[in-house]
Protein backbone atom coordinates (compact mmCIF):
# COMPACT_ATOMS: atom_id res chain seq x y z
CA UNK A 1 0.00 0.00 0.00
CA UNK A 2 1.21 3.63 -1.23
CA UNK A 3 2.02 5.73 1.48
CA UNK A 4 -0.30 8.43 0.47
CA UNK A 5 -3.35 5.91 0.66
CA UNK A 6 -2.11 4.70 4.44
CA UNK A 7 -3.22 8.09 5.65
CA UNK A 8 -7.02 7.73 4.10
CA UNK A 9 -6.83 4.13 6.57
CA UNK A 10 -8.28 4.84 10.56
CA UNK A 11 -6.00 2.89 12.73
CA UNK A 12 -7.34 0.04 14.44
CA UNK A 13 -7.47 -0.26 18.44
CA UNK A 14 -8.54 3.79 19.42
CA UNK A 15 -10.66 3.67 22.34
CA UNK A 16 -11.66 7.35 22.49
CA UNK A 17 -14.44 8.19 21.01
CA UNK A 18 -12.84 11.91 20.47
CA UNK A 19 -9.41 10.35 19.27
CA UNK A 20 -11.65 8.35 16.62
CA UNK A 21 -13.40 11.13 15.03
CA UNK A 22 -10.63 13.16 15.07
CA UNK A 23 -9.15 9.77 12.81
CA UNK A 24 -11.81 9.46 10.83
CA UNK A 25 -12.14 12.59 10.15
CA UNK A 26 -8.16 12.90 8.99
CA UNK A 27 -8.79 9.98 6.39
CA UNK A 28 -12.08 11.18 5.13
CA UNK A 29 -10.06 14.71 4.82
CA UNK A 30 -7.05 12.97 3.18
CA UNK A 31 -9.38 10.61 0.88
CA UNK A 32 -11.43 13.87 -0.44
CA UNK A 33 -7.86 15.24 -1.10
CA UNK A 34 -6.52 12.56 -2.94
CA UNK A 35 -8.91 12.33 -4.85
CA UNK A 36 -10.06 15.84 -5.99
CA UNK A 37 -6.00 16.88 -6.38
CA UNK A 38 -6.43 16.80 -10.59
CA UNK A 39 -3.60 18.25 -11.40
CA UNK A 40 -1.38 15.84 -9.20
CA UNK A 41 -3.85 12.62 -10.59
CA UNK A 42 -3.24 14.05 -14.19
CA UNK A 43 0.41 13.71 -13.92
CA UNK A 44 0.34 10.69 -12.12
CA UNK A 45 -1.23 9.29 -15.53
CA UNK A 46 0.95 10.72 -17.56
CA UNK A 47 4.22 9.81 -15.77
CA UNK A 48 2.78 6.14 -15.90
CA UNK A 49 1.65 6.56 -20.06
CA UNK A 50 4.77 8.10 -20.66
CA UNK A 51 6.54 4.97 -18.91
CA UNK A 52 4.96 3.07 -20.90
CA UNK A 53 5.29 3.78 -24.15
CA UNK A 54 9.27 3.96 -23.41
CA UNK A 55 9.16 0.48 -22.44
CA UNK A 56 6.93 -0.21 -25.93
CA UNK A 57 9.16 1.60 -27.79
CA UNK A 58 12.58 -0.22 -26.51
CA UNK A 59 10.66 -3.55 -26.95
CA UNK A 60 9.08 -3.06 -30.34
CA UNK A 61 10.01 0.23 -31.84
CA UNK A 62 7.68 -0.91 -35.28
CA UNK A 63 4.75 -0.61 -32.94
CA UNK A 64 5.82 2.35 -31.41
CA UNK A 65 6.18 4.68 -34.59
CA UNK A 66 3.29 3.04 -36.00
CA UNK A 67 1.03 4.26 -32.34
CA UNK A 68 2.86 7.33 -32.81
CA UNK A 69 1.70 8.04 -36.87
CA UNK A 70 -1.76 7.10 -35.83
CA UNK A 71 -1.98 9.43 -33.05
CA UNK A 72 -0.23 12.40 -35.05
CA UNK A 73 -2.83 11.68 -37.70
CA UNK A 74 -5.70 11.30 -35.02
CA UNK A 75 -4.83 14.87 -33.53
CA UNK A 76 -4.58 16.57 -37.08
CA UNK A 77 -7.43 15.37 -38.67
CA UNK A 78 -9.42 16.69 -35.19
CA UNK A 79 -7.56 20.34 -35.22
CA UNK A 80 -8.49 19.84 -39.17
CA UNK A 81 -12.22 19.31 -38.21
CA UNK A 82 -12.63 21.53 -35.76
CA UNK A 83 -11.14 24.63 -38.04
CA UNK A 84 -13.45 24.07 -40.48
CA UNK A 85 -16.32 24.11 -37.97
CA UNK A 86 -15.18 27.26 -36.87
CA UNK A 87 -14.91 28.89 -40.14
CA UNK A 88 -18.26 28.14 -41.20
C-alpha cells in the first residue's frame, strides 16, 4: 500500500471516542484530497503513459512509430475538423 493511501486508513485499536473522530475525520479529509488533487492525478497518468510507451518503444520500436503516426494523424485530422467548424 502507497504511502499516500495509508493516511485515508483509521487505525485500528482507538478507544476514544474523540481520538476516533478526530481519525476518521483525517482519512475522510485525506481521501477527499486525494482524490479531488487533478492536477497531481493528471500527472500521475501521464508519468505512468509516458513509462509506458518507453518500455513499448525499446521492446518493439515498429509498434511504437506506427502508435505514434496514428496518433499524429488522429490529432490533425481533429484540429483539421474543428477549423473548419469554426470557419463556417
Amino acid at each position: 500500500m502507497s504511502s499516500e493511501h495509508r493516511s485515508t486508513v483509521v487505525p485500528s485499536g482507538i478507544k476514544d471516542p474523540v481520538q476516533l473522530a478526530r481519525a476518521e475525520l483525517s482519512a475522510a479529509l485525506a481521501a477527499i484530497e486525494i482524490k479531488a488533487n487533478y492536477p497531481k492525478r493528471i500527472r500521475r497518468g501521464l508519468d505512468r503513459a509516458t513509462t509506458k510507451a518507453k518500455k513499448v518503444a525499446a521492446a518493439k520500436p515498429v509498434v511504437a512509430l506506427t502508435g505514434l503516426i496514428v496518433g499524429a494523424s488522429a490529432v490533425g485530422t481533429a484540429v483539421w475538423g474543428l477549423a473548419r467548424l469554426a470557419s463556417r
